[in-house]
PDB file of N, CA and C in Angstrom:
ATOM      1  N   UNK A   1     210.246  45.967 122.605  1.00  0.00           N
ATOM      2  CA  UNK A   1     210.070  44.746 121.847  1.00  0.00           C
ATOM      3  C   UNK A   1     208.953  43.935 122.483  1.00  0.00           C
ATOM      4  N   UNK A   2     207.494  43.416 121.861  1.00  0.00           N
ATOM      5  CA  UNK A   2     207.227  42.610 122.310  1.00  0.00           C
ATOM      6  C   UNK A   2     207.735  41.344 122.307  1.00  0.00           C
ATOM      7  N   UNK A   3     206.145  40.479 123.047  1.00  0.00           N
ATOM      8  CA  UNK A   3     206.281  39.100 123.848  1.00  0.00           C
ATOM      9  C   UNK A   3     206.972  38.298 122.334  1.00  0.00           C
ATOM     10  N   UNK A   4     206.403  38.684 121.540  1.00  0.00           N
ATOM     11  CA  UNK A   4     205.999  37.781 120.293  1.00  0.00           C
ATOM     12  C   UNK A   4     207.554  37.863 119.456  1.00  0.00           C
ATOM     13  N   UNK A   5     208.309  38.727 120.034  1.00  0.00           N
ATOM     14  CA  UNK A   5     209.341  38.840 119.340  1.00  0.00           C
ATOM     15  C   UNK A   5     210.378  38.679 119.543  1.00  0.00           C
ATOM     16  N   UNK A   6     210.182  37.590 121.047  1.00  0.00           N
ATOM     17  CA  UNK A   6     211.882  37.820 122.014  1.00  0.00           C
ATOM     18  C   UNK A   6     211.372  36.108 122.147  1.00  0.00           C
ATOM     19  N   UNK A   7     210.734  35.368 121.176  1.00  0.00           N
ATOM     20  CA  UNK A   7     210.672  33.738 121.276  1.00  0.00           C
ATOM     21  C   UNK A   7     211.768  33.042 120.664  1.00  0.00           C
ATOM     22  N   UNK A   8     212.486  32.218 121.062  1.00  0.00           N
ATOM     23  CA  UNK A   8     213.376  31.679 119.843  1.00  0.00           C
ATOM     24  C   UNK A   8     212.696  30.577 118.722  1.00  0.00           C
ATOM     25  N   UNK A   9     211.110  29.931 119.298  1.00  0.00           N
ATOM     26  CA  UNK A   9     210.722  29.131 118.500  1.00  0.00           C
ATOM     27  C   UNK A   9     208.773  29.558 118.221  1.00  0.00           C
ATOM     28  N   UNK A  10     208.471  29.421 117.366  1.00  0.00           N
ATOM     29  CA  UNK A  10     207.135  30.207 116.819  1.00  0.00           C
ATOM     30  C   UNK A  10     205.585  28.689 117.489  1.00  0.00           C
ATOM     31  N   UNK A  11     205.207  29.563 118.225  1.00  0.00           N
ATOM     32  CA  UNK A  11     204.304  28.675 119.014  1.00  0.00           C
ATOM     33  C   UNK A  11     203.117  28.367 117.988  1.00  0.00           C
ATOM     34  N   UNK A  12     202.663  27.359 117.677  1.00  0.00           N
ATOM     35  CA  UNK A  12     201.576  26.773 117.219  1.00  0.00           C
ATOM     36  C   UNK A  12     200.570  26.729 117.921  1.00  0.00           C
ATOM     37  N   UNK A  13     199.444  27.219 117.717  1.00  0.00           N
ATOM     38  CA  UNK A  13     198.012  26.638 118.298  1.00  0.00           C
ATOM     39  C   UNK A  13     197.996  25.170 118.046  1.00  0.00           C
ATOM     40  N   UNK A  14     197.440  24.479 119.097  1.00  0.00           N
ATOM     41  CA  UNK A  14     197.341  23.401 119.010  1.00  0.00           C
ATOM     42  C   UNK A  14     196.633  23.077 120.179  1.00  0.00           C
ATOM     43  N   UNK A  15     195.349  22.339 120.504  1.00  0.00           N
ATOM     44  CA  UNK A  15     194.706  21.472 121.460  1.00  0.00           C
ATOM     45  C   UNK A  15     194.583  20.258 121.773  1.00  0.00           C
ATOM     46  N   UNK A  16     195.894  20.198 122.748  1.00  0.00           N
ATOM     47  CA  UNK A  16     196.223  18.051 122.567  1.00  0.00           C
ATOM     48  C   UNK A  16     195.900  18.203 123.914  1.00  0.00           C
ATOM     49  N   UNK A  17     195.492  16.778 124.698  1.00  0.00           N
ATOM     50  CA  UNK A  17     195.504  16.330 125.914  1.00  0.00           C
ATOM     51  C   UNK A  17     196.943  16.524 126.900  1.00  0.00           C
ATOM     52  N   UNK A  18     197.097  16.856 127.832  1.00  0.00           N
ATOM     53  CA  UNK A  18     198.442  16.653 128.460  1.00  0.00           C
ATOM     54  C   UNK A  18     198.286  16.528 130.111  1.00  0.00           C
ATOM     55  N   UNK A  19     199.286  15.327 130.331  1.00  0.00           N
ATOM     56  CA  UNK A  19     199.054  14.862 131.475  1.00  0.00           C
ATOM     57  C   UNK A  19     200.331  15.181 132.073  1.00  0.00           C
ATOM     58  N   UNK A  20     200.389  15.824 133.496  1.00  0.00           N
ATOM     59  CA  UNK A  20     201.252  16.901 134.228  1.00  0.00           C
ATOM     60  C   UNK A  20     201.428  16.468 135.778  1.00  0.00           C
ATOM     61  N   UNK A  21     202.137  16.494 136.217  1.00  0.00           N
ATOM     62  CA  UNK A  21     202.903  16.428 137.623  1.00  0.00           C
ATOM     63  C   UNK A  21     203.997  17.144 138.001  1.00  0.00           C
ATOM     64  N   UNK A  22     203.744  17.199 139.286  1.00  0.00           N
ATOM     65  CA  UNK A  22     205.426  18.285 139.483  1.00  0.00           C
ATOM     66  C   UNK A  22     206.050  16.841 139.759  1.00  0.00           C
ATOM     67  N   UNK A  23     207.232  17.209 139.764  1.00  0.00           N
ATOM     68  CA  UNK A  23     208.784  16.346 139.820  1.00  0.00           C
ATOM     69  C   UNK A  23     208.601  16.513 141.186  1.00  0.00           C
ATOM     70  N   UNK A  24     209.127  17.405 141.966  1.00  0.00           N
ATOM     71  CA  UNK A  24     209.414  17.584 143.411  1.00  0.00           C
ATOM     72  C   UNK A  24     207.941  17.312 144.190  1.00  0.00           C
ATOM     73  N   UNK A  25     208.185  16.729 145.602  1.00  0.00           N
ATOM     74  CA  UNK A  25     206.846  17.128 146.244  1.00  0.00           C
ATOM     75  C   UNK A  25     206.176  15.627 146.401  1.00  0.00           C
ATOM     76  N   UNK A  26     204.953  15.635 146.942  1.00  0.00           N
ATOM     77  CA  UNK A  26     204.191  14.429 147.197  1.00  0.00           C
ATOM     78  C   UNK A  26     203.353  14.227 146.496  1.00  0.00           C
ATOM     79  N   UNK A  27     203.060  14.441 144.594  1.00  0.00           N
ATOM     80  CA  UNK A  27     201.913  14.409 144.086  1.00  0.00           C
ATOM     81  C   UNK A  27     202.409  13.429 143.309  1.00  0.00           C
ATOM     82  N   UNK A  28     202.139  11.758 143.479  1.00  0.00           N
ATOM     83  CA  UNK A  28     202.404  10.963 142.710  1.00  0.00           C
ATOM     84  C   UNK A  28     201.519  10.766 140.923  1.00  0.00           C
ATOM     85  N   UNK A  29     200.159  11.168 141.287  1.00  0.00           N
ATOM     86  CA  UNK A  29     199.256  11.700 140.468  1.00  0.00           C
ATOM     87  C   UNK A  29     199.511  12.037 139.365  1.00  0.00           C
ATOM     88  N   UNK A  30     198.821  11.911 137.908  1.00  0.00           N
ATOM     89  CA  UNK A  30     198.908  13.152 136.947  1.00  0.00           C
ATOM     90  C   UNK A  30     197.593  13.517 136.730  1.00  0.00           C
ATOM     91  N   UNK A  31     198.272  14.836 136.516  1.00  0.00           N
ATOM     92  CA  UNK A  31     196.218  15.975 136.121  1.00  0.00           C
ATOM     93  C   UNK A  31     196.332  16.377 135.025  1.00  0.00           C
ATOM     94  N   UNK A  32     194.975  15.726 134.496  1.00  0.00           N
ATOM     95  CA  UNK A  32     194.908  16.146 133.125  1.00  0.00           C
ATOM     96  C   UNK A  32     194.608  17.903 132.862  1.00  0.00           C
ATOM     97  N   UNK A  33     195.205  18.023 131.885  1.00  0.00           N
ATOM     98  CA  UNK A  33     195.068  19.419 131.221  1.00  0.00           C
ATOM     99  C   UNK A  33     195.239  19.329 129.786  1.00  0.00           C
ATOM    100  N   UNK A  34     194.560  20.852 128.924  1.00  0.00           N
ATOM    101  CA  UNK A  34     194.893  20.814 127.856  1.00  0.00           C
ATOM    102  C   UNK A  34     195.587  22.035 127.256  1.00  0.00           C
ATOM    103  N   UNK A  35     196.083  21.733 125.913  1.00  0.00           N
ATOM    104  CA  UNK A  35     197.461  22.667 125.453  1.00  0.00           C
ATOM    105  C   UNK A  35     196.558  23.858 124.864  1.00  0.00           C
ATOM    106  N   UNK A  36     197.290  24.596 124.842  1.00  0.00           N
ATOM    107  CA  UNK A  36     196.431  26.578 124.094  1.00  0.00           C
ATOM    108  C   UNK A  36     197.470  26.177 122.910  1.00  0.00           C
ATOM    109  N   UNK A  37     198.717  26.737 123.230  1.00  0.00           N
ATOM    110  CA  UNK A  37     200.078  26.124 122.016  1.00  0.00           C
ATOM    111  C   UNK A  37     201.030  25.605 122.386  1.00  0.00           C
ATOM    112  N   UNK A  38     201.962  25.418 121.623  1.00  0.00           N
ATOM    113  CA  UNK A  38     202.862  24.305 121.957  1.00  0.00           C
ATOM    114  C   UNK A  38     204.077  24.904 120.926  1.00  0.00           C
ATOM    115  N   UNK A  39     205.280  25.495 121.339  1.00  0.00           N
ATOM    116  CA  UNK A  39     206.423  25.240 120.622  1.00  0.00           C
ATOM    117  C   UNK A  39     207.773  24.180 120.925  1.00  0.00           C
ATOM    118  N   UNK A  40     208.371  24.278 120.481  1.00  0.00           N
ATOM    119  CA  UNK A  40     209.846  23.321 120.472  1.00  0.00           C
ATOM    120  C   UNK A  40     210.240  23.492 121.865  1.00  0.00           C
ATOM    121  N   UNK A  41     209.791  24.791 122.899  1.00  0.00           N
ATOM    122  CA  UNK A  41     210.580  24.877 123.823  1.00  0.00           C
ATOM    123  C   UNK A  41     209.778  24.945 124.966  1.00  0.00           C
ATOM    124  N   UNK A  42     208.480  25.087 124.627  1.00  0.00           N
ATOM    125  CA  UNK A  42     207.275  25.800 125.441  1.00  0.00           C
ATOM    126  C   UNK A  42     205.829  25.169 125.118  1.00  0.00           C
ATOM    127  N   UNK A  43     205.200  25.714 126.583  1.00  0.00           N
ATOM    128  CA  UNK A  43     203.673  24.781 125.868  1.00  0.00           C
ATOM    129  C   UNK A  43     202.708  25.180 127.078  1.00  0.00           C
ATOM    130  N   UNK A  44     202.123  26.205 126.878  1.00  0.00           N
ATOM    131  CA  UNK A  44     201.080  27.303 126.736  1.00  0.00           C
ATOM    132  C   UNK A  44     199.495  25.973 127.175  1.00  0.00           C
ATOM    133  N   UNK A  45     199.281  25.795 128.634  1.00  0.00           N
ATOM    134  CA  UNK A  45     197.832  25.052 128.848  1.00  0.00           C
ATOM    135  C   UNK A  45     197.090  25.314 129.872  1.00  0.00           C
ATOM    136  N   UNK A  46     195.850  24.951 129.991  1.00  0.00           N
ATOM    137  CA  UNK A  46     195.233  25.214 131.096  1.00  0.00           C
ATOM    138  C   UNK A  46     194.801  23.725 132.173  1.00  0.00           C
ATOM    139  N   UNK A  47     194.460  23.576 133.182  1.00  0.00           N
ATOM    140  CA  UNK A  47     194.573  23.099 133.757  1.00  0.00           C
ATOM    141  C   UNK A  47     193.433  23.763 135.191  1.00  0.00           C
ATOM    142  N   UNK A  48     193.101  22.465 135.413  1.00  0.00           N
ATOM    143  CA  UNK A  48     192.161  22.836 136.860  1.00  0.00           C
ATOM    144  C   UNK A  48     192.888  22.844 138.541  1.00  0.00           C
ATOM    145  N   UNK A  49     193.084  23.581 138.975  1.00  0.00           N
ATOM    146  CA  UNK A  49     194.407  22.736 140.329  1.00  0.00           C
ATOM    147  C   UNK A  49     195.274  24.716 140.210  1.00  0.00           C
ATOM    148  N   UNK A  50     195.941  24.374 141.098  1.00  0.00           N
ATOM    149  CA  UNK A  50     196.771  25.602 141.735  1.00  0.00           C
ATOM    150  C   UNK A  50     197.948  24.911 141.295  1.00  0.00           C
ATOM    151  N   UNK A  51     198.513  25.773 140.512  1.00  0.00           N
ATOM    152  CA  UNK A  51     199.800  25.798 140.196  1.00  0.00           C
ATOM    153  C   UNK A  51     201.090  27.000 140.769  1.00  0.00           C
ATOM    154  N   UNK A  52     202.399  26.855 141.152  1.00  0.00           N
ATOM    155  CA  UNK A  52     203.055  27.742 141.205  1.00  0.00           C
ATOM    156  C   UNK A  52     204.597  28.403 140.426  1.00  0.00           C
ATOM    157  N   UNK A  53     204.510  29.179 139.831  1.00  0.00           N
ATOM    158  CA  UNK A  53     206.069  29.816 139.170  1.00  0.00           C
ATOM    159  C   UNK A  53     206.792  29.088 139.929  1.00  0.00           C
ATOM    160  N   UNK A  54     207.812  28.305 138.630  1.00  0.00           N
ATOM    161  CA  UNK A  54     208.815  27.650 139.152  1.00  0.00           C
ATOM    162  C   UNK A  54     208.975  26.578 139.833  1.00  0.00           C
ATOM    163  N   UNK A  55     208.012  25.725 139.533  1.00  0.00           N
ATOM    164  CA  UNK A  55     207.552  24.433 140.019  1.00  0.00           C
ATOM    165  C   UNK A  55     208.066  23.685 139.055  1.00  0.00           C
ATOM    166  N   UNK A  56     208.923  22.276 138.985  1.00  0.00           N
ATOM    167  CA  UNK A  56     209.507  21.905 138.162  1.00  0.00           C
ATOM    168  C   UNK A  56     208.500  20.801 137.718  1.00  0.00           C
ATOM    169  N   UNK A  57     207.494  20.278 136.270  1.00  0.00           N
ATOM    170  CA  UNK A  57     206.452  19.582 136.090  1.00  0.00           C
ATOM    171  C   UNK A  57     207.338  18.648 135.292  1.00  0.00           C
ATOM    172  N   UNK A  58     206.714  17.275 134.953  1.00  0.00           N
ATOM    173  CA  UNK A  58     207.114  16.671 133.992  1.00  0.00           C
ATOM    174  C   UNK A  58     205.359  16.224 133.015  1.00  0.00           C
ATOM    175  N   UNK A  59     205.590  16.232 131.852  1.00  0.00           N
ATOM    176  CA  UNK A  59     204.467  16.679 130.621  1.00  0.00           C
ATOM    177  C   UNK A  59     204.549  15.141 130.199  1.00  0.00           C
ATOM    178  N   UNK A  60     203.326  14.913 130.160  1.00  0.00           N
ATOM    179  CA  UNK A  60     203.381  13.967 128.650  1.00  0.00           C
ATOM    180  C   UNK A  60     202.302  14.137 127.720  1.00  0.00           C
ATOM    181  N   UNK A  61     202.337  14.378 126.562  1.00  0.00           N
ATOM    182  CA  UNK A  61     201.614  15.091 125.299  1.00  0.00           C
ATOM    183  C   UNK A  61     202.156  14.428 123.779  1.00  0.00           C
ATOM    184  N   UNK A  62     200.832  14.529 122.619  1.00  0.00           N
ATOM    185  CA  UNK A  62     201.544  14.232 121.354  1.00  0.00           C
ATOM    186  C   UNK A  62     202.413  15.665 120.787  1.00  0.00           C
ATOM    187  N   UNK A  63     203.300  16.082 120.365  1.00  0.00           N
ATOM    188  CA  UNK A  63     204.037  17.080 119.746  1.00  0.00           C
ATOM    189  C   UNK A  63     203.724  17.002 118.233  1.00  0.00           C
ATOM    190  N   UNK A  64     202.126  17.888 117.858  1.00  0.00           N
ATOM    191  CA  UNK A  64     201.831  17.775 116.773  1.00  0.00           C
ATOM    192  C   UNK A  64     202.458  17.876 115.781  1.00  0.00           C
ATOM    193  N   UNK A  65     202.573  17.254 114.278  1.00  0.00           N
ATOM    194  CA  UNK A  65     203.171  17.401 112.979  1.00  0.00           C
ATOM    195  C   UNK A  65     203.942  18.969 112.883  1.00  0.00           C
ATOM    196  N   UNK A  66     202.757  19.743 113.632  1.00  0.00           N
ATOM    197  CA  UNK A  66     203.296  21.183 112.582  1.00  0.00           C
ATOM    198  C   UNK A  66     204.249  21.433 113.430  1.00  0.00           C
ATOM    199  N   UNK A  67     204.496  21.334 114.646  1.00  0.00           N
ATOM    200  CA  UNK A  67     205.702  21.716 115.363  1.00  0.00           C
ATOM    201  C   UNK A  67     206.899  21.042 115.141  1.00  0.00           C
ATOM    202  N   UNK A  68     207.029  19.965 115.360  1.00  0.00           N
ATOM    203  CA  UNK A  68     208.225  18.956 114.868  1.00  0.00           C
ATOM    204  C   UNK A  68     208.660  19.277 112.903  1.00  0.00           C
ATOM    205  N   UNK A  69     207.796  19.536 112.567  1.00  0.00           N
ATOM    206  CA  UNK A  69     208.378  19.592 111.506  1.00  0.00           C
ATOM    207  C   UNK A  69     208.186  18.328 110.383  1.00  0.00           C
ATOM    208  N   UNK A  70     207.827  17.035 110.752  1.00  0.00           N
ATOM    209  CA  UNK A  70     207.552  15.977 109.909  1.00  0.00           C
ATOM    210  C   UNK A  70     206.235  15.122 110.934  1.00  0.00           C
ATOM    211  N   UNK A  71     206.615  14.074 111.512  1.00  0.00           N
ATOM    212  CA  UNK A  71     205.706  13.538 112.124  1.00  0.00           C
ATOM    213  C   UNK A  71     205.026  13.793 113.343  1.00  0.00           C
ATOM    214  N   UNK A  72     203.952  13.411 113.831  1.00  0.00           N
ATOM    215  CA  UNK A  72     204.013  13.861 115.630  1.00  0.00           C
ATOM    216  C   UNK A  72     204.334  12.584 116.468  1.00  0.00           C
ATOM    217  N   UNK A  73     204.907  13.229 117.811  1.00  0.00           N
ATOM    218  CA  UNK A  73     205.640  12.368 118.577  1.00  0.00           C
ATOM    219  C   UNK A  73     204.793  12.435 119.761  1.00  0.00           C
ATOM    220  N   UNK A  74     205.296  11.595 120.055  1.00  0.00           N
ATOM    221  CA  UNK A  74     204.639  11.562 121.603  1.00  0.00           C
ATOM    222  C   UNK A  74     205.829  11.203 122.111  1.00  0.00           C
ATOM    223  N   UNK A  75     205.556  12.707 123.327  1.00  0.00           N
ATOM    224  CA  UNK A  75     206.854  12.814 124.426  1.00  0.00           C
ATOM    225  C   UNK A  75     206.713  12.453 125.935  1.00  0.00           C
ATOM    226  N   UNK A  76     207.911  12.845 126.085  1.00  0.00           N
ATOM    227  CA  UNK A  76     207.618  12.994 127.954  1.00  0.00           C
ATOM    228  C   UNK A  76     208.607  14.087 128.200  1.00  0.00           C
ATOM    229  N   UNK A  77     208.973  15.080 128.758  1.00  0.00           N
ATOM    230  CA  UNK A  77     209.156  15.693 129.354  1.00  0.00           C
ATOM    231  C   UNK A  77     209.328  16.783 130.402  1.00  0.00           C
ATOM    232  N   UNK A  78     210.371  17.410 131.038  1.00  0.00           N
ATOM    233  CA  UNK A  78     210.090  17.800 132.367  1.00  0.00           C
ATOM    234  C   UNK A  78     210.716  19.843 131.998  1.00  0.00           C
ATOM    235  N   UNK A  79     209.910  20.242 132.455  1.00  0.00           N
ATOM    236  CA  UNK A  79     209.960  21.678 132.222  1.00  0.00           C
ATOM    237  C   UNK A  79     209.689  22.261 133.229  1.00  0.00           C
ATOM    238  N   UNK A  80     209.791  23.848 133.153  1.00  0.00           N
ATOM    239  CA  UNK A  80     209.441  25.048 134.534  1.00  0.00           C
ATOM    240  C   UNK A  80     208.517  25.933 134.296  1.00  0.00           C
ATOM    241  N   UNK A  81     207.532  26.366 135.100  1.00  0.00           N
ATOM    242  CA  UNK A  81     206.411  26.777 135.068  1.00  0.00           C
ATOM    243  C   UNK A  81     207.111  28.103 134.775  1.00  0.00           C
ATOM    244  N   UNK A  82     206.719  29.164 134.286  1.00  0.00           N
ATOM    245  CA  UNK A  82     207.319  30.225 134.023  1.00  0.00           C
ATOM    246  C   UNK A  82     206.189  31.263 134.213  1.00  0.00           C
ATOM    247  N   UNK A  83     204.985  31.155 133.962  1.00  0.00           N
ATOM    248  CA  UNK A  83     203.779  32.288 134.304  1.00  0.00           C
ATOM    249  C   UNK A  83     202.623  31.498 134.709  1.00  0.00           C
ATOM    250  N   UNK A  84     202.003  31.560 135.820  1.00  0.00           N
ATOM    251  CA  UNK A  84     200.365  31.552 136.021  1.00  0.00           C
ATOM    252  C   UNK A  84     199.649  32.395 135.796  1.00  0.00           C
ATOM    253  N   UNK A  85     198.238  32.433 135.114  1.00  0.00           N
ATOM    254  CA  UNK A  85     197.440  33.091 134.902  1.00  0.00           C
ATOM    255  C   UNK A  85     196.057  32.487 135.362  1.00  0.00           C
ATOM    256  N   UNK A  86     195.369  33.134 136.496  1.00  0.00           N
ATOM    257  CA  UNK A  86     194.224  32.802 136.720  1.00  0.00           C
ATOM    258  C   UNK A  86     193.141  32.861 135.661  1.00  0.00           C
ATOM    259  N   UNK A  87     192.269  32.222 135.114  1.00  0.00           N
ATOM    260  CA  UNK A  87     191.572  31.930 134.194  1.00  0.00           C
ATOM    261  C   UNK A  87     190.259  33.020 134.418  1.00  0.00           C
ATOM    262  N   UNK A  88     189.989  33.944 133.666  1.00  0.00           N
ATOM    263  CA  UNK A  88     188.436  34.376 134.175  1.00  0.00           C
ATOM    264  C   UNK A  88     187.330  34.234 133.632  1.00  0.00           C
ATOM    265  N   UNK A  89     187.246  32.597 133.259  1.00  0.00           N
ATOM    266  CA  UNK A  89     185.825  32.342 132.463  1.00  0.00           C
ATOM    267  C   UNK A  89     185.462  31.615 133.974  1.00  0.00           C
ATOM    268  N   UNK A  90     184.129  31.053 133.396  1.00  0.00           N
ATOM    269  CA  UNK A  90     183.191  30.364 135.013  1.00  0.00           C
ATOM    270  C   UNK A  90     184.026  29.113 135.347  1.00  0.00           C
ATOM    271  N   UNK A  91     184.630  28.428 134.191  1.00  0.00           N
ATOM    272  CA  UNK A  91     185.271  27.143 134.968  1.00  0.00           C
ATOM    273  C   UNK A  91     185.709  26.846 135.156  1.00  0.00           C
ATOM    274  N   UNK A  92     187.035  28.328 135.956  1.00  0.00           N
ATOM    275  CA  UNK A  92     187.630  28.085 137.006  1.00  0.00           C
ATOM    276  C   UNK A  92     189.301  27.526 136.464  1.00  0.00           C
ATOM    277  N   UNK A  93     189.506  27.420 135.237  1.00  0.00           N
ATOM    278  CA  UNK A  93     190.576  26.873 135.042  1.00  0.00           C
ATOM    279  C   UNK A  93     191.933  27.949 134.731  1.00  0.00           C
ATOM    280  N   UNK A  94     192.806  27.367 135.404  1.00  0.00           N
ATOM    281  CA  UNK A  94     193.873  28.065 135.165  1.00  0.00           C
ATOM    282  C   UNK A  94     194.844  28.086 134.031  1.00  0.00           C
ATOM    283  N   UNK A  95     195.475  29.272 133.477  1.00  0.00           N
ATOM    284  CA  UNK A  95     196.291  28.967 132.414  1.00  0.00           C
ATOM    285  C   UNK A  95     197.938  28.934 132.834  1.00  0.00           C
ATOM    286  N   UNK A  96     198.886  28.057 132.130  1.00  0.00           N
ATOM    287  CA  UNK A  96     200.099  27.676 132.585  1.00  0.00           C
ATOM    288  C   UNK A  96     201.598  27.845 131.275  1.00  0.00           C
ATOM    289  N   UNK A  97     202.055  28.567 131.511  1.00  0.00           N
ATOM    290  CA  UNK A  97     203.423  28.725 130.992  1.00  0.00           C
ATOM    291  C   UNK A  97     204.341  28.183 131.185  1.00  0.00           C
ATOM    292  N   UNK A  98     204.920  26.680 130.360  1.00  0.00           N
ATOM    293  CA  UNK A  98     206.143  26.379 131.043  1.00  0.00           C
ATOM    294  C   UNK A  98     207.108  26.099 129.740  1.00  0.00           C
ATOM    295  N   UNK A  99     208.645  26.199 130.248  1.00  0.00           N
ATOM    296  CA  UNK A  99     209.586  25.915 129.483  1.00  0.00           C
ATOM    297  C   UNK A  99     209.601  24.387 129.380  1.00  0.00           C
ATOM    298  N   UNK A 100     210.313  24.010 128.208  1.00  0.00           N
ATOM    299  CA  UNK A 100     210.920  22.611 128.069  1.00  0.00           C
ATOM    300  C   UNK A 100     212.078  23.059 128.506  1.00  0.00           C
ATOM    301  N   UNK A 101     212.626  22.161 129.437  1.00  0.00           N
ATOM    302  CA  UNK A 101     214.012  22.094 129.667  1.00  0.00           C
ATOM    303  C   UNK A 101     214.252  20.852 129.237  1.00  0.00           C
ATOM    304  N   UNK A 102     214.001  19.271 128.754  1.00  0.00           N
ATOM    305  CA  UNK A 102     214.528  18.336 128.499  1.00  0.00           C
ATOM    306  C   UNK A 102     213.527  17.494 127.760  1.00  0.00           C
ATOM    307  N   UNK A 103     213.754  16.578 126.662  1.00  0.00           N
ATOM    308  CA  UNK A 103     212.487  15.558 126.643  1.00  0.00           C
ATOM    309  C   UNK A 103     212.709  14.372 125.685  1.00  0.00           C
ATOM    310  N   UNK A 104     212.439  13.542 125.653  1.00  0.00           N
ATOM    311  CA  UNK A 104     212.531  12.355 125.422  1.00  0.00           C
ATOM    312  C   UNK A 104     210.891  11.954 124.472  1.00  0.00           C
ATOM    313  N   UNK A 105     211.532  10.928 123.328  1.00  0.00           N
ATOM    314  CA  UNK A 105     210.193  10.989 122.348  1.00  0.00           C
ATOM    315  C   UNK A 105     210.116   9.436 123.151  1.00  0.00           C
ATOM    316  N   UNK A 106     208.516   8.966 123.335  1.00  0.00           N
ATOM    317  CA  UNK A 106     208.112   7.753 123.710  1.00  0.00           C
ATOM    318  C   UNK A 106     208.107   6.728 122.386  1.00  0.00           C
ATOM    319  N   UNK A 107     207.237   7.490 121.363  1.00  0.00           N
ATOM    320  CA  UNK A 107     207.026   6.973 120.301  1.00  0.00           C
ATOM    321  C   UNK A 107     206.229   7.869 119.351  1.00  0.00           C
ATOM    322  N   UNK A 108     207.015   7.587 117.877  1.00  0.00           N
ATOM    323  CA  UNK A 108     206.510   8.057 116.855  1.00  0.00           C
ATOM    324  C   UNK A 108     205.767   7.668 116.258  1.00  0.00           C
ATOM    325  N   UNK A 109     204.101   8.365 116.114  1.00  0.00           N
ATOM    326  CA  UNK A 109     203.127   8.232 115.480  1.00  0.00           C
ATOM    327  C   UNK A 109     202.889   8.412 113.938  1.00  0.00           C
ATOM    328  N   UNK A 110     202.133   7.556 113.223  1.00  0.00           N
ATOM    329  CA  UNK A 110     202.338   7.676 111.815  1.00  0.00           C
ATOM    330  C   UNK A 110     201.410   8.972 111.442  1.00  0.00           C
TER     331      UNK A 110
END
């Protein structure tokens, strides 16, 4: 079975801004990155910085129309890195796999 077939929710392309920190650790900071896709549970981005599997991040991003289903939201939530992929174009950026484990809408955009 493939990758594409063991998802419980169908990932959207989508390129929104998203601003990222781990939870644990001394990085009070957020680093910007941006989304590849984005489903209900997951959200597929790249990012400049060393990341590691299983690093617990907290996200904040809009959750475009087509994913939600009616409007887009703007969230916050905190998820687990689940795959790194070193990037092999020139600029160096890395790509990032993480689950939603929890999230909270800030506010709904018209």
């Amino acid at each position: 079975m493939g990758e594409e077939n063991r998802r419980s929710a169908p990932r959207i392309p989508a390129k929104v801004p998203v601003k990222l920190r781990p939870v644990e650790g001394a990085t009070p900071f957020m680093v910007s990155a941006d989304s590849i896709n984005i489903s209900e549970r997951g959200l597929y981005f790249q990012m400049t910085g060393p990341m590691k599997p299983g690093t617990r991040i907290e996200l904040s991003f809009t959750m475009p129309s087509e994913v939600t289903g009616s409007v887009a939201m703007k969230i916050r939530c905190i998820g687990r890195v689940i795959r790194v992929e070193p990037d092999g174009k020139a600029d160096g950026r890395t790509a990032v796999a993480a689950q939603i484990e929890r999230f909270e809408t800030i506010v709904a955009e018209a």
